[in-house]
N, C-alpha and C. Protein backbone atom coordinates (compact mmCIF):
# COMPACT_ATOMS: atom_id res chain seq x y z
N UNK A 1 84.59 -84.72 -34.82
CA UNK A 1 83.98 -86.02 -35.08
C UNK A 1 85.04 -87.09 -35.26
N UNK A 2 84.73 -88.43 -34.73
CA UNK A 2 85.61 -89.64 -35.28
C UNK A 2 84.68 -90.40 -35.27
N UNK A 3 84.72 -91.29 -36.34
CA UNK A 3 84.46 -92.83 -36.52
C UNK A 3 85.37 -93.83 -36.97
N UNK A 4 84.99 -94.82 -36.23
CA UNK A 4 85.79 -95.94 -36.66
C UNK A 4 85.33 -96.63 -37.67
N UNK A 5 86.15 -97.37 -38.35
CA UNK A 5 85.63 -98.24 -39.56
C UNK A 5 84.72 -99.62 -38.86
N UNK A 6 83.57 -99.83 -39.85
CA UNK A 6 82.83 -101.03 -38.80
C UNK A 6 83.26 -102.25 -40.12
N UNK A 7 82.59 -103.15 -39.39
CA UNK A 7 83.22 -104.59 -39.71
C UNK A 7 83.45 -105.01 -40.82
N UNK A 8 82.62 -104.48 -41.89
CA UNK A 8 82.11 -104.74 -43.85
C UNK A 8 83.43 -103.95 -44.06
N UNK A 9 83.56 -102.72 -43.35
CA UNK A 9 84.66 -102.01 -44.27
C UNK A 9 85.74 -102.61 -44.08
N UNK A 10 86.43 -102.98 -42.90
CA UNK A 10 87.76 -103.65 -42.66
C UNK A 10 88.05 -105.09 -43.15
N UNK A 11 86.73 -106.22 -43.18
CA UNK A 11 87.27 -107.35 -43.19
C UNK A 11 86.10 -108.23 -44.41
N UNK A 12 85.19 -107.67 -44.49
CA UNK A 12 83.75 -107.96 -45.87
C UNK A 12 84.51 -108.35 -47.10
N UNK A 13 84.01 -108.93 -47.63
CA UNK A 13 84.09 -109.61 -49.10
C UNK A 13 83.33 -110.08 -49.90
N UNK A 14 82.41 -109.07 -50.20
CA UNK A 14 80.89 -109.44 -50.75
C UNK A 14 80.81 -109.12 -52.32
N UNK A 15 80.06 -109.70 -53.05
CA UNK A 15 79.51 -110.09 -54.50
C UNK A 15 78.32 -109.60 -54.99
N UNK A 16 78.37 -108.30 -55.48
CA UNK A 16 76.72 -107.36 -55.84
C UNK A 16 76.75 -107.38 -57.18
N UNK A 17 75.64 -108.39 -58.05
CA UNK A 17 75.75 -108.48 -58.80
C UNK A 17 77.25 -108.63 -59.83
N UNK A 18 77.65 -107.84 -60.79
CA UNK A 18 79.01 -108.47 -61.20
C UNK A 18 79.99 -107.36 -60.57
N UNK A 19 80.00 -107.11 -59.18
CA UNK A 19 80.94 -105.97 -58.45
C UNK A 19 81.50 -107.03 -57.41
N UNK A 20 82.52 -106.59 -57.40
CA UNK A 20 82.99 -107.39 -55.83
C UNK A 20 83.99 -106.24 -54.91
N UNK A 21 83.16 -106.44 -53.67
CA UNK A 21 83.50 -105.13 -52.66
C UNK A 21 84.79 -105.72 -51.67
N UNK A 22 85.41 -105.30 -51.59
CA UNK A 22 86.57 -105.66 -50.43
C UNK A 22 86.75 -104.62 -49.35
N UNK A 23 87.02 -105.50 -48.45
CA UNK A 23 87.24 -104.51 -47.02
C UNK A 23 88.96 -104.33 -46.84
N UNK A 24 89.45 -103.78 -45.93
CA UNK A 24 90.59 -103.39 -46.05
C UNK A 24 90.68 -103.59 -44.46
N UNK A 25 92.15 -104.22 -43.93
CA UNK A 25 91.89 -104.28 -42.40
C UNK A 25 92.99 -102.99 -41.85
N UNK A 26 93.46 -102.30 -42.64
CA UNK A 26 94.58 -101.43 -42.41
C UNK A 26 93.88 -100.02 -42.20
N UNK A 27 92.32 -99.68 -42.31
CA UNK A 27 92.04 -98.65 -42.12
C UNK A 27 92.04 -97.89 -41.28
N UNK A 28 92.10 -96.55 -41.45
CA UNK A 28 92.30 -95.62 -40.10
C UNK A 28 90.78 -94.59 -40.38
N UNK A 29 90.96 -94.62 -38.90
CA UNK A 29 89.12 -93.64 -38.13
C UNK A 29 89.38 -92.70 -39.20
N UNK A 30 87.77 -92.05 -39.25
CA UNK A 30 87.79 -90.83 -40.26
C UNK A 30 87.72 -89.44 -39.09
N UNK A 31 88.16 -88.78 -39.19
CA UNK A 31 87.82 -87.44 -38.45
C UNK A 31 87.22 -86.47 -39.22
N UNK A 32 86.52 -85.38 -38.75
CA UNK A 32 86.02 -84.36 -39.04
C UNK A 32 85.89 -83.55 -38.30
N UNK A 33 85.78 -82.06 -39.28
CA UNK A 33 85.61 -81.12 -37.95
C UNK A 33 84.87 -79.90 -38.61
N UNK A 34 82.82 -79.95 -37.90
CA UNK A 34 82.49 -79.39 -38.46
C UNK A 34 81.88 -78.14 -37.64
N UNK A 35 81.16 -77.09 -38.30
CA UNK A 35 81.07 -76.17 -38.66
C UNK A 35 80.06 -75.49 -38.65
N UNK A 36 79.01 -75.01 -38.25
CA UNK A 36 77.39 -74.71 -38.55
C UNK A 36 77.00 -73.01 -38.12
N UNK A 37 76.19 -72.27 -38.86
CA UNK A 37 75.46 -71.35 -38.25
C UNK A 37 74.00 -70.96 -38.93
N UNK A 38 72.98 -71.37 -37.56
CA UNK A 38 71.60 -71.07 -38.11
C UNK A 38 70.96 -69.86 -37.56
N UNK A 39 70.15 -69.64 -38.75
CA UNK A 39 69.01 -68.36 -38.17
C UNK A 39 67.91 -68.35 -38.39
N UNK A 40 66.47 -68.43 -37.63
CA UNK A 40 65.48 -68.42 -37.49
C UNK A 40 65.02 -67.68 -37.27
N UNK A 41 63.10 -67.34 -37.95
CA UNK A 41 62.18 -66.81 -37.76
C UNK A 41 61.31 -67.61 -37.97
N UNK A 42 60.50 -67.05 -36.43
CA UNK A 42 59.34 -67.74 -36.03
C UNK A 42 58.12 -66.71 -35.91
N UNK A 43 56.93 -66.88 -36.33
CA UNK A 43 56.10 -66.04 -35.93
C UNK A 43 54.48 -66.80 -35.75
N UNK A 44 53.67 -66.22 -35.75
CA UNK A 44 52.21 -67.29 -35.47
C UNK A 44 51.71 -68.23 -36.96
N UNK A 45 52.26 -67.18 -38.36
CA UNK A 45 51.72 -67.51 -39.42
C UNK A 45 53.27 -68.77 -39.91
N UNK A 46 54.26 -68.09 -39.90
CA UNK A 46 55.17 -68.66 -40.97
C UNK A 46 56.60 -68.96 -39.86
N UNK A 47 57.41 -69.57 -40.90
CA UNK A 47 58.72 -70.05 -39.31
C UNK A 47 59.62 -70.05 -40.97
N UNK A 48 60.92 -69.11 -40.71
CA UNK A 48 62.25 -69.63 -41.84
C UNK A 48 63.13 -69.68 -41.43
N UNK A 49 63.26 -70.77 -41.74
CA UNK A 49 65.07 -71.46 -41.62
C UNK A 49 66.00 -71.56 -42.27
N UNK A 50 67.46 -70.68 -41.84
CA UNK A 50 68.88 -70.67 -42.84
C UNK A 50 69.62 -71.19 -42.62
N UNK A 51 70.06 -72.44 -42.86
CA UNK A 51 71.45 -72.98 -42.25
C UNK A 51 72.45 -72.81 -43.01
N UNK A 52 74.14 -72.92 -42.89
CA UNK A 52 74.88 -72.81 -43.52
C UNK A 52 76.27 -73.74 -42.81
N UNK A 53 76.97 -74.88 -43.38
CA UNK A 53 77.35 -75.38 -42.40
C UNK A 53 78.63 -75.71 -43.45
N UNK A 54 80.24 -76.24 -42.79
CA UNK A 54 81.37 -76.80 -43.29
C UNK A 54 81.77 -77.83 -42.84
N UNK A 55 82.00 -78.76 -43.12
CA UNK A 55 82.49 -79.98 -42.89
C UNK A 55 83.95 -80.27 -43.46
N UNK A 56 84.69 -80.84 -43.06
CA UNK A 56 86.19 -81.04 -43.08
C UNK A 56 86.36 -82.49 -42.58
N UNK A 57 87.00 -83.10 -43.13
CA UNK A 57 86.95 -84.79 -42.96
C UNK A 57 88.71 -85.12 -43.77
N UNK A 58 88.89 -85.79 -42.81
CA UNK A 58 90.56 -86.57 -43.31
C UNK A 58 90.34 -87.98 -43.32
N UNK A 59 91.44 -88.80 -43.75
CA UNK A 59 90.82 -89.99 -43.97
C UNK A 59 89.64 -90.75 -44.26
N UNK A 60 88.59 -89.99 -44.72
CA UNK A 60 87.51 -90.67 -44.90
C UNK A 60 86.93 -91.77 -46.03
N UNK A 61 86.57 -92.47 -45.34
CA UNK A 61 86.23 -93.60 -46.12
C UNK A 61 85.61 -94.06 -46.99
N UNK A 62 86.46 -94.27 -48.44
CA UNK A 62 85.68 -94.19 -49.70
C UNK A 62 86.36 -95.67 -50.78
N UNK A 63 85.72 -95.84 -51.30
CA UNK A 63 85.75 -96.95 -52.29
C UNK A 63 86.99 -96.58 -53.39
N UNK A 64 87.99 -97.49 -53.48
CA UNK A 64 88.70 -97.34 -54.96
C UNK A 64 88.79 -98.64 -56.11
N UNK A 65 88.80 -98.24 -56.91
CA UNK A 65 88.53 -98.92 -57.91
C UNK A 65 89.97 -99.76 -58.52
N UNK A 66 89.74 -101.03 -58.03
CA UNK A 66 91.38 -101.77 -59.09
C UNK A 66 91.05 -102.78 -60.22
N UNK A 67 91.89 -103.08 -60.56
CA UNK A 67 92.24 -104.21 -61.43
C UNK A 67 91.52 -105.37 -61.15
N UNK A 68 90.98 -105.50 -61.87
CA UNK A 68 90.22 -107.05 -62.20
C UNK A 68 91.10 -107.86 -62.04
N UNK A 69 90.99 -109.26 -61.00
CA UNK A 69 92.16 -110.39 -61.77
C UNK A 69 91.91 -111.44 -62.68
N UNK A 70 92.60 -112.46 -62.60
CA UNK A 70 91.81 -113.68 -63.39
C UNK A 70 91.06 -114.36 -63.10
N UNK A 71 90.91 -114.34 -61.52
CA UNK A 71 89.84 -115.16 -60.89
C UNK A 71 88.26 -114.39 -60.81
N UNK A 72 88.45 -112.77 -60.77
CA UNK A 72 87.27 -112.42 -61.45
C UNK A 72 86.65 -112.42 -62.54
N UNK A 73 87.50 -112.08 -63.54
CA UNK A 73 87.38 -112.40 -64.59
C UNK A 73 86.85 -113.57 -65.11
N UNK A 74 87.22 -114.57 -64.79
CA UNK A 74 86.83 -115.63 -64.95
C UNK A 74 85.11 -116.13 -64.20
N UNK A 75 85.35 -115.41 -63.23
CA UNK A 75 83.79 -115.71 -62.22
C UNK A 75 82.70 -115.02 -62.71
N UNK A 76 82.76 -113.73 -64.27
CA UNK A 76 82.30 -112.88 -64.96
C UNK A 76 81.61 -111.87 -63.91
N UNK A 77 82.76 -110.93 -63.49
CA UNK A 77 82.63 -109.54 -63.07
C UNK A 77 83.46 -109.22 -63.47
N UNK A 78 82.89 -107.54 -63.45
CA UNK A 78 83.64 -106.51 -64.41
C UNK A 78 84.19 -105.23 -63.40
N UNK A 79 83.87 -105.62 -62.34
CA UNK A 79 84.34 -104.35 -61.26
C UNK A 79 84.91 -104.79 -60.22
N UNK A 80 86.24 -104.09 -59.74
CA UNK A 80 86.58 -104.58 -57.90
C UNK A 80 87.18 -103.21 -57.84
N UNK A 81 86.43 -103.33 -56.15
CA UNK A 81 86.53 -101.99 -55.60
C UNK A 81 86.93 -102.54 -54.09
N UNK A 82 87.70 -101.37 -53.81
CA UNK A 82 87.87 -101.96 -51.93
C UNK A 82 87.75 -100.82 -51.38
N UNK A 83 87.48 -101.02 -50.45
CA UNK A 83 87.16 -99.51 -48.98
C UNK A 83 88.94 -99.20 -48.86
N UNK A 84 89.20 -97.53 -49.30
CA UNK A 84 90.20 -97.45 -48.69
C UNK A 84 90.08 -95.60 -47.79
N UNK A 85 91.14 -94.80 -47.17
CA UNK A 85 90.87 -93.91 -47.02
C UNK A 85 91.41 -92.64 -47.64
N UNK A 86 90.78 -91.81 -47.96
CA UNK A 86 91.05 -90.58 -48.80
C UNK A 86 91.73 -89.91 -48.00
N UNK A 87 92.66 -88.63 -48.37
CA UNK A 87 93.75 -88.08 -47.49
C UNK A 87 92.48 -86.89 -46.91
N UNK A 88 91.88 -86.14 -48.03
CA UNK A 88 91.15 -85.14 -47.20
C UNK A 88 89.55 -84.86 -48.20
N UNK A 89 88.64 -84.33 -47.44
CA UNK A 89 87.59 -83.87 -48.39
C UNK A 89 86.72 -83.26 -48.06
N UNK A 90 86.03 -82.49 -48.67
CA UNK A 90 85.29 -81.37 -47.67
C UNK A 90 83.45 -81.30 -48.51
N UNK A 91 82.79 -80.75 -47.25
CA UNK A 91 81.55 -80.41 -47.87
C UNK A 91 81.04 -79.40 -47.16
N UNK A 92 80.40 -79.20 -47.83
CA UNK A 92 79.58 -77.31 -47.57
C UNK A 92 78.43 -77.77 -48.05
N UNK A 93 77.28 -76.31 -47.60
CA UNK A 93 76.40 -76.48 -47.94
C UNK A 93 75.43 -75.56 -47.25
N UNK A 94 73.80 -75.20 -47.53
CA UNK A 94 73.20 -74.29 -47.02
C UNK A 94 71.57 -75.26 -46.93
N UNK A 95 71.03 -74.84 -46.33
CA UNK A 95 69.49 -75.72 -46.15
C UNK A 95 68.16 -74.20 -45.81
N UNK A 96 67.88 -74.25 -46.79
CA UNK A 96 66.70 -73.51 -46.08
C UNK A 96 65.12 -73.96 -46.33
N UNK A 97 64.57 -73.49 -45.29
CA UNK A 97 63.22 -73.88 -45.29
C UNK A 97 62.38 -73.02 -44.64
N UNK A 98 60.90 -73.02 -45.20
CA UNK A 98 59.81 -72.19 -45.05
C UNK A 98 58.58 -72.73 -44.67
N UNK A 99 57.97 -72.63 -43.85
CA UNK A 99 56.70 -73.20 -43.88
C UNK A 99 55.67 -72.28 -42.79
N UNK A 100 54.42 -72.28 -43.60
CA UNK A 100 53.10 -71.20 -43.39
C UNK A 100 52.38 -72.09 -42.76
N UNK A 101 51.58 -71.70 -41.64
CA UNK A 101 50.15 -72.39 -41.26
C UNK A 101 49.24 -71.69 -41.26
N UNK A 102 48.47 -71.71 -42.14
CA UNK A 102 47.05 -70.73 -42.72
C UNK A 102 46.13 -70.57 -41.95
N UNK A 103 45.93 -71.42 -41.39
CA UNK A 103 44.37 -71.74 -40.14
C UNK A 103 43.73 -72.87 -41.09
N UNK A 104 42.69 -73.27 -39.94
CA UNK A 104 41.26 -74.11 -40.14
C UNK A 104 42.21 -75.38 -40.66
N UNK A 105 43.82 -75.81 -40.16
CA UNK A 105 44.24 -77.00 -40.00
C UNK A 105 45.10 -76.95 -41.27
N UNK A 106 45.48 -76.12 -42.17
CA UNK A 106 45.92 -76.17 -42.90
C UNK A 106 47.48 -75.40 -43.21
N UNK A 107 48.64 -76.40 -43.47
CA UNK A 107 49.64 -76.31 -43.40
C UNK A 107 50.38 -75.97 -44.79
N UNK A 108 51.43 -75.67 -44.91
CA UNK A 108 52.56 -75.40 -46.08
C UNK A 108 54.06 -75.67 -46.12
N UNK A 109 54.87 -76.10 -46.58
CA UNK A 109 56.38 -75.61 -46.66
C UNK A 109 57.12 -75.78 -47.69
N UNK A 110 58.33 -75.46 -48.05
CA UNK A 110 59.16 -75.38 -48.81
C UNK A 110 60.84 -76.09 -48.36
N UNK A 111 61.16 -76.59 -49.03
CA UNK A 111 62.88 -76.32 -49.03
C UNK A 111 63.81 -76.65 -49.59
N UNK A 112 65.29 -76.23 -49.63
CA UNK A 112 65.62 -76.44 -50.48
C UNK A 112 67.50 -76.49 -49.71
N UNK A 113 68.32 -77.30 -50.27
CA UNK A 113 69.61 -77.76 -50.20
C UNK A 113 70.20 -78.14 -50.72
N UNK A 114 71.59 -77.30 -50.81
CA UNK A 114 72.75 -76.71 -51.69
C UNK A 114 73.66 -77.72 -51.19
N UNK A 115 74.51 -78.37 -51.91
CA UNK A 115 75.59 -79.36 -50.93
C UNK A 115 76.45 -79.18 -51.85
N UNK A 116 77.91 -78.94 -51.59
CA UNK A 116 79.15 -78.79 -52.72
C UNK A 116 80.08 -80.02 -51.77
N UNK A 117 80.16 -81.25 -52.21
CA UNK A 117 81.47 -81.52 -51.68
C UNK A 117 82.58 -82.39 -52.66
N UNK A 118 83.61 -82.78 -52.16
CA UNK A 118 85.26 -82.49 -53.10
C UNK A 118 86.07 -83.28 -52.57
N UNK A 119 85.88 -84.61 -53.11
CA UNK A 119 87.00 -85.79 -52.62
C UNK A 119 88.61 -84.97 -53.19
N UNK A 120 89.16 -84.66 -52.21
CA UNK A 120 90.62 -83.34 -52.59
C UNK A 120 91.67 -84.76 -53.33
N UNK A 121 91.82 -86.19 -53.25
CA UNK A 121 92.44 -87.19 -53.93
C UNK A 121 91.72 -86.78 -55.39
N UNK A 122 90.80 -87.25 -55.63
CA UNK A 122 90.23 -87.41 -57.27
C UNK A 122 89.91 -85.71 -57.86
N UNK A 123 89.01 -84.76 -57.16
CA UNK A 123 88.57 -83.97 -57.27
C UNK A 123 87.15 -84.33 -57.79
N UNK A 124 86.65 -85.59 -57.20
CA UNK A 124 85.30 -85.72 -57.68
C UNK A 124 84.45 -85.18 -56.22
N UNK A 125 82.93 -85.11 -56.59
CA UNK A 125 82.29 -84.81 -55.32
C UNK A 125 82.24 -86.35 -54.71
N UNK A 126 81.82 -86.31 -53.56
CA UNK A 126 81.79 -87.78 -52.75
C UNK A 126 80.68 -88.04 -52.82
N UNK A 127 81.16 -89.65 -53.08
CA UNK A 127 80.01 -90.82 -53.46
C UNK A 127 78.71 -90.42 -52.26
N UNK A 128 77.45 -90.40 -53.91
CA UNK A 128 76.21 -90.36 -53.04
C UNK A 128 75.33 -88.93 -52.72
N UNK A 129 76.47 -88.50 -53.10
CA UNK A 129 75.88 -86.66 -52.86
C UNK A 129 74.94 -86.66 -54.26
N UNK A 130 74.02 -85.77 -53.69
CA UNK A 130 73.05 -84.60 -54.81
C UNK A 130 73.25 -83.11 -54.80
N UNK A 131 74.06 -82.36 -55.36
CA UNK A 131 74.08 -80.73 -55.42
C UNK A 131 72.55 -80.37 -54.76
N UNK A 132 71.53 -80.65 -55.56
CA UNK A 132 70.59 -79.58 -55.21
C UNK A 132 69.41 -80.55 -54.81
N UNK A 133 68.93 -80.33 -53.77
CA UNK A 133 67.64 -80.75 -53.35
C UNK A 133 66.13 -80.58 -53.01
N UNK A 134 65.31 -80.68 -53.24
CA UNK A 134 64.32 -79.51 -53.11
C UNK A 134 62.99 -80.07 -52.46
N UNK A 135 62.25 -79.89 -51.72
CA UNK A 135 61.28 -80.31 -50.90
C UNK A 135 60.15 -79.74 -51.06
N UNK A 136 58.25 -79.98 -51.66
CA UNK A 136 57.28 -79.35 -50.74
C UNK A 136 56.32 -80.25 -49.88
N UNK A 137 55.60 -79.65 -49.32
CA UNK A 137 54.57 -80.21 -48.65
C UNK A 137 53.32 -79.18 -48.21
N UNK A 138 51.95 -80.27 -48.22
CA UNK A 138 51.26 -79.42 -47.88
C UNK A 138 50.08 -80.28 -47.19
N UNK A 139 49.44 -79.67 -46.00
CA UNK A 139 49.21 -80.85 -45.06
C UNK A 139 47.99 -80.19 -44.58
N UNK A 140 46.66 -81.10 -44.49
CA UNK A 140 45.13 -79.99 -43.60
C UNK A 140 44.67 -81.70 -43.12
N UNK A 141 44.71 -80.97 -41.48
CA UNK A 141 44.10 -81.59 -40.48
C UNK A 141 42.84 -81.42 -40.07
N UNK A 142 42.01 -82.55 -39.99
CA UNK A 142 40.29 -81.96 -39.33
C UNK A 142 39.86 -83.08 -38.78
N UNK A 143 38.95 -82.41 -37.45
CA UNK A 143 38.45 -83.14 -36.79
C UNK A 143 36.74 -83.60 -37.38
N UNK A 144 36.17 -84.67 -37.25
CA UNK A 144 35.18 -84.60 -37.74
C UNK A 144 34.69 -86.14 -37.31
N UNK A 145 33.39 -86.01 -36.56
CA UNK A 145 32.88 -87.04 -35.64
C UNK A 145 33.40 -87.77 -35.05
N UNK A 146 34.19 -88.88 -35.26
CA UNK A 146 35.16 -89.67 -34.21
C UNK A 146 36.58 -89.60 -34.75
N UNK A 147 36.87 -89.18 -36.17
CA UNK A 147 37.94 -89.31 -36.31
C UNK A 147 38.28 -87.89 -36.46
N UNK A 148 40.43 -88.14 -36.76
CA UNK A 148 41.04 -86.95 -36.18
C UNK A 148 42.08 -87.49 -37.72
N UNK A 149 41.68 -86.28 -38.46
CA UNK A 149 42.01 -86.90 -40.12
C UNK A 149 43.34 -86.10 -40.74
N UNK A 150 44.08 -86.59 -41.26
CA UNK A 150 45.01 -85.50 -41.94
C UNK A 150 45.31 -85.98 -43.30
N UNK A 151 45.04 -85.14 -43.86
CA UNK A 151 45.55 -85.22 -45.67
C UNK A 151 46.91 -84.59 -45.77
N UNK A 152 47.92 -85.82 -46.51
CA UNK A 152 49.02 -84.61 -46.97
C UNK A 152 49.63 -85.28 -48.69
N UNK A 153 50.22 -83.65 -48.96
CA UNK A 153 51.10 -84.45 -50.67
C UNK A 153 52.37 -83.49 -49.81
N UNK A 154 53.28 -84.54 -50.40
CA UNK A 154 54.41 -84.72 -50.13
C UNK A 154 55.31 -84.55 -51.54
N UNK A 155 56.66 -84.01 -52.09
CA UNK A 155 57.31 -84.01 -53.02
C UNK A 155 58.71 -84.00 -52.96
N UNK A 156 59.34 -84.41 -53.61
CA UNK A 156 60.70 -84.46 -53.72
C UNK A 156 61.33 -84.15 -54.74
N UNK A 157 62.61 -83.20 -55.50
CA UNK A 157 62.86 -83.15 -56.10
C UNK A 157 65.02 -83.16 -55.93
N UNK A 158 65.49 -83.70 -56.72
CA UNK A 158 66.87 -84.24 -56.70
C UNK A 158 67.37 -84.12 -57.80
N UNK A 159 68.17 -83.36 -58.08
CA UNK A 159 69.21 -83.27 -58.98
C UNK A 159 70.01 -84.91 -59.39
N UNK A 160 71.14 -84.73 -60.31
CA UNK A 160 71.97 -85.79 -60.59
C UNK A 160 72.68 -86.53 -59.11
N UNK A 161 72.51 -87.69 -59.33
CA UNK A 161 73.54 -88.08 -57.80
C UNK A 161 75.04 -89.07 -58.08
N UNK A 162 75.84 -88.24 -57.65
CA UNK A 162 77.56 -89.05 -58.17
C UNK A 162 77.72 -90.27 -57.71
N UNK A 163 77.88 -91.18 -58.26
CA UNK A 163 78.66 -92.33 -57.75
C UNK A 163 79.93 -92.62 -58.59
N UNK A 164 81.09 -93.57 -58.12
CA UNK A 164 81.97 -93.31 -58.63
C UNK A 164 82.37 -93.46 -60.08
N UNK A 165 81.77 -94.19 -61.00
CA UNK A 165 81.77 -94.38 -62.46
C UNK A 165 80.68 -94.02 -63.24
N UNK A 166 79.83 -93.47 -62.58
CA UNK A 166 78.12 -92.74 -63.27
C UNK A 166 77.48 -92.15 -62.04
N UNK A 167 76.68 -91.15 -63.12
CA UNK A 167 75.94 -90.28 -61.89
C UNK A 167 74.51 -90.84 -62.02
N UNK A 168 73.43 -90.92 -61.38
CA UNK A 168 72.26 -91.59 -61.02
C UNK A 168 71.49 -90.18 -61.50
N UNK A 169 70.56 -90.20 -62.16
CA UNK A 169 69.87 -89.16 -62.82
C UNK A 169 69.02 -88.58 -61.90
N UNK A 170 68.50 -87.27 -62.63
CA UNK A 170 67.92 -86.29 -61.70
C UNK A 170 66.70 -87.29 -61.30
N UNK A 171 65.55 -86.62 -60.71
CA UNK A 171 64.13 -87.50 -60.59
C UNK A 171 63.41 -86.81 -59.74
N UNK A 172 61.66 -86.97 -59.58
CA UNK A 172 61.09 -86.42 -58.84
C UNK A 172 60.40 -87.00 -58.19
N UNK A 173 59.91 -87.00 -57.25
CA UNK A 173 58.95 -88.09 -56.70
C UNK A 173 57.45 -87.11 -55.61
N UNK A 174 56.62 -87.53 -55.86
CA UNK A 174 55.12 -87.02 -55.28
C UNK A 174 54.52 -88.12 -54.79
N UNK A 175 54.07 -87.92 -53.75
CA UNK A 175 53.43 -89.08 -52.71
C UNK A 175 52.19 -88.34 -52.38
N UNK A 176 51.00 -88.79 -51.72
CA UNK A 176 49.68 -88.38 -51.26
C UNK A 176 49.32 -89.26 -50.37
N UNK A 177 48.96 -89.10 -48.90
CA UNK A 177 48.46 -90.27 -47.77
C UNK A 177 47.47 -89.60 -47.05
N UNK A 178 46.74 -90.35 -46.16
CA UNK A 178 45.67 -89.78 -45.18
C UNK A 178 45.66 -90.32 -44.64
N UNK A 179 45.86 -90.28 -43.12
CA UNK A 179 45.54 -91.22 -41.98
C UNK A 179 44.51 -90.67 -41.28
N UNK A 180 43.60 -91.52 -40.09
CA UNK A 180 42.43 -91.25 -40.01
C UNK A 180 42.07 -92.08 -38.38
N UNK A 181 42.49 -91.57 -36.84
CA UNK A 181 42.86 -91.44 -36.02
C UNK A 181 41.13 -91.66 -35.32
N UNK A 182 40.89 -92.67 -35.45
CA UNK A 182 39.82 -92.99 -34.86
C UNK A 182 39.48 -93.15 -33.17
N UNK A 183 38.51 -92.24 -32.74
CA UNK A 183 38.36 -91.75 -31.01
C UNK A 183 38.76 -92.95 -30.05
N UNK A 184 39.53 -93.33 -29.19
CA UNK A 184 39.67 -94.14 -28.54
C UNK A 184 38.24 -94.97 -27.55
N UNK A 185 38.03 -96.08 -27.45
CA UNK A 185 37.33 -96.79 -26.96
C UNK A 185 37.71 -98.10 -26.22
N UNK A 186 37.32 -98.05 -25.17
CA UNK A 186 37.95 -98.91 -23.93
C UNK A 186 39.57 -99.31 -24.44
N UNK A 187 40.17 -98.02 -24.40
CA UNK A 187 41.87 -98.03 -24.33
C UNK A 187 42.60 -98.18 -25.80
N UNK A 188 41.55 -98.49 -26.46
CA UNK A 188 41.39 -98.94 -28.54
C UNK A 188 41.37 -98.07 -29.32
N UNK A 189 42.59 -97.52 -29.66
CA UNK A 189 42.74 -96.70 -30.87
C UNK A 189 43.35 -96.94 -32.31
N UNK A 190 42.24 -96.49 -33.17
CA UNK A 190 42.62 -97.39 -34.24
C UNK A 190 43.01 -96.43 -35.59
N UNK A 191 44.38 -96.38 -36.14
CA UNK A 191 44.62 -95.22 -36.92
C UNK A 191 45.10 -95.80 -38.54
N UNK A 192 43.69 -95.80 -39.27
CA UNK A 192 43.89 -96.53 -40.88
C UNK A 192 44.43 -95.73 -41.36
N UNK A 193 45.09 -96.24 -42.34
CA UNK A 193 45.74 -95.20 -43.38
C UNK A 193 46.09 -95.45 -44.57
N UNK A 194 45.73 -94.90 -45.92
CA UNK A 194 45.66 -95.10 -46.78
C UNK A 194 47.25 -93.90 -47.73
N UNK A 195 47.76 -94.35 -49.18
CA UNK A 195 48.49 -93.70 -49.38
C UNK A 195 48.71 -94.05 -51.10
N UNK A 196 49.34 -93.38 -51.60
CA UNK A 196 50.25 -93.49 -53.27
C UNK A 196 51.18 -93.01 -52.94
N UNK A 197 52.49 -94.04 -53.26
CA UNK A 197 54.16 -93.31 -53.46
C UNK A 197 54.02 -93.04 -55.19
N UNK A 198 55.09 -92.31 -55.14
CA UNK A 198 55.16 -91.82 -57.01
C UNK A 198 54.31 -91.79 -57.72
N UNK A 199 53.27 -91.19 -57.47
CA UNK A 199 51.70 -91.15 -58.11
C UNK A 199 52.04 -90.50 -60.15
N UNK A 200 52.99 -90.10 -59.88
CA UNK A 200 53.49 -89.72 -61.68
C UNK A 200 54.59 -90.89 -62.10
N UNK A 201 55.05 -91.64 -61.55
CA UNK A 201 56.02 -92.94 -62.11
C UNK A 201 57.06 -92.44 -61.77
């Protein structure tokens, strides 16, 4: 893998709330070089998925934290950070997932993802990561007079997430929607849909 640095990172100078971000024009591409092996089972009822993958990255592009001057100081911010690049850092990780289809339209799954990664400069994990992640869902489709209906709840679950001076707390989130795929008529298809994000806060 390579990427180049895009325009915010090299030459930006922006003001988020009392942070001020700087770009750096001296940056160099990030490389990587990754890594993967999956294994599947498929059958009529259920399908599982193992992934396991390594990632290796040099130079990659991460935020460091300096000295306030007087002109921030004075403008009342308390943070400056600039894009610079890390010598090396790595991530790993595994993903698996499960999911059943019962009959009479009715669906299932599971999953779940392991991520370890290791800015090798600080020895922190890299900005933005969550160790553990966890997924369900469960989904029943039916046909019934003109429309073509599907109910689903949806969930999310997330561990702590690192950023560079605090970690962003665990949290869960549950959603519920139905859309409702009404029979086409002179070329007119009309698909309402109703929904709740975070139905628990």
């Amino acid at each position: 893998g390579y990427r180049t640095p895009d325009l915010k990172q090299l030459y930006n100078e922006t003001i988020s709330g009392t942070t001020i971000n700087i770009g750096d024009p001296n940056l160099d591409p990030e490389k990587s070089s990754y890594y993967s092996l999956n294994a599947e089972f498929i059958s009529n009822v259920f399908t599982i998925s193992v992934s396991g993958y390594s990632n290796k990255l040099t130079e990659i592009i991460v935020y460091r934290q300096e000295e306030l001057t007087p002109g921030d100081i004075a403008e009342g911010l308390n943070k400056r950070q600039r894009y610079a690049n890390s010598s090396e850092a790595k991530v790993q990780g595994v993903d698996i997932s499960i999911n059943a289809y019962m009959g009479y339209g009715l669906s299932a799954g599971v999953g779940y993802s392991y991520l370890h990664s290791e800015d090798y400069d600080t020895g922190n994990p890299l900005t933005g990561n969550s160790r553990h992640v966890g997924n369900v869902n469960l989904s029943w489709n039916k046909k019934w007079w003109i429309f073509n209906s599907n109910f689903s709840v949806n969930g999310r679950l997330q561990s702590k997430r690192y950023y560079e001076d605090y970690y962003a707390p665990t949290y869960q989130l549950l959603n519920i929607a139905t859309t409702h795929r009404i029979k086409s008529f002179w070329g007119l298809t009309l698909v309402p849909g109703f929904g709740i994000e975070n139905i628990f806060s």
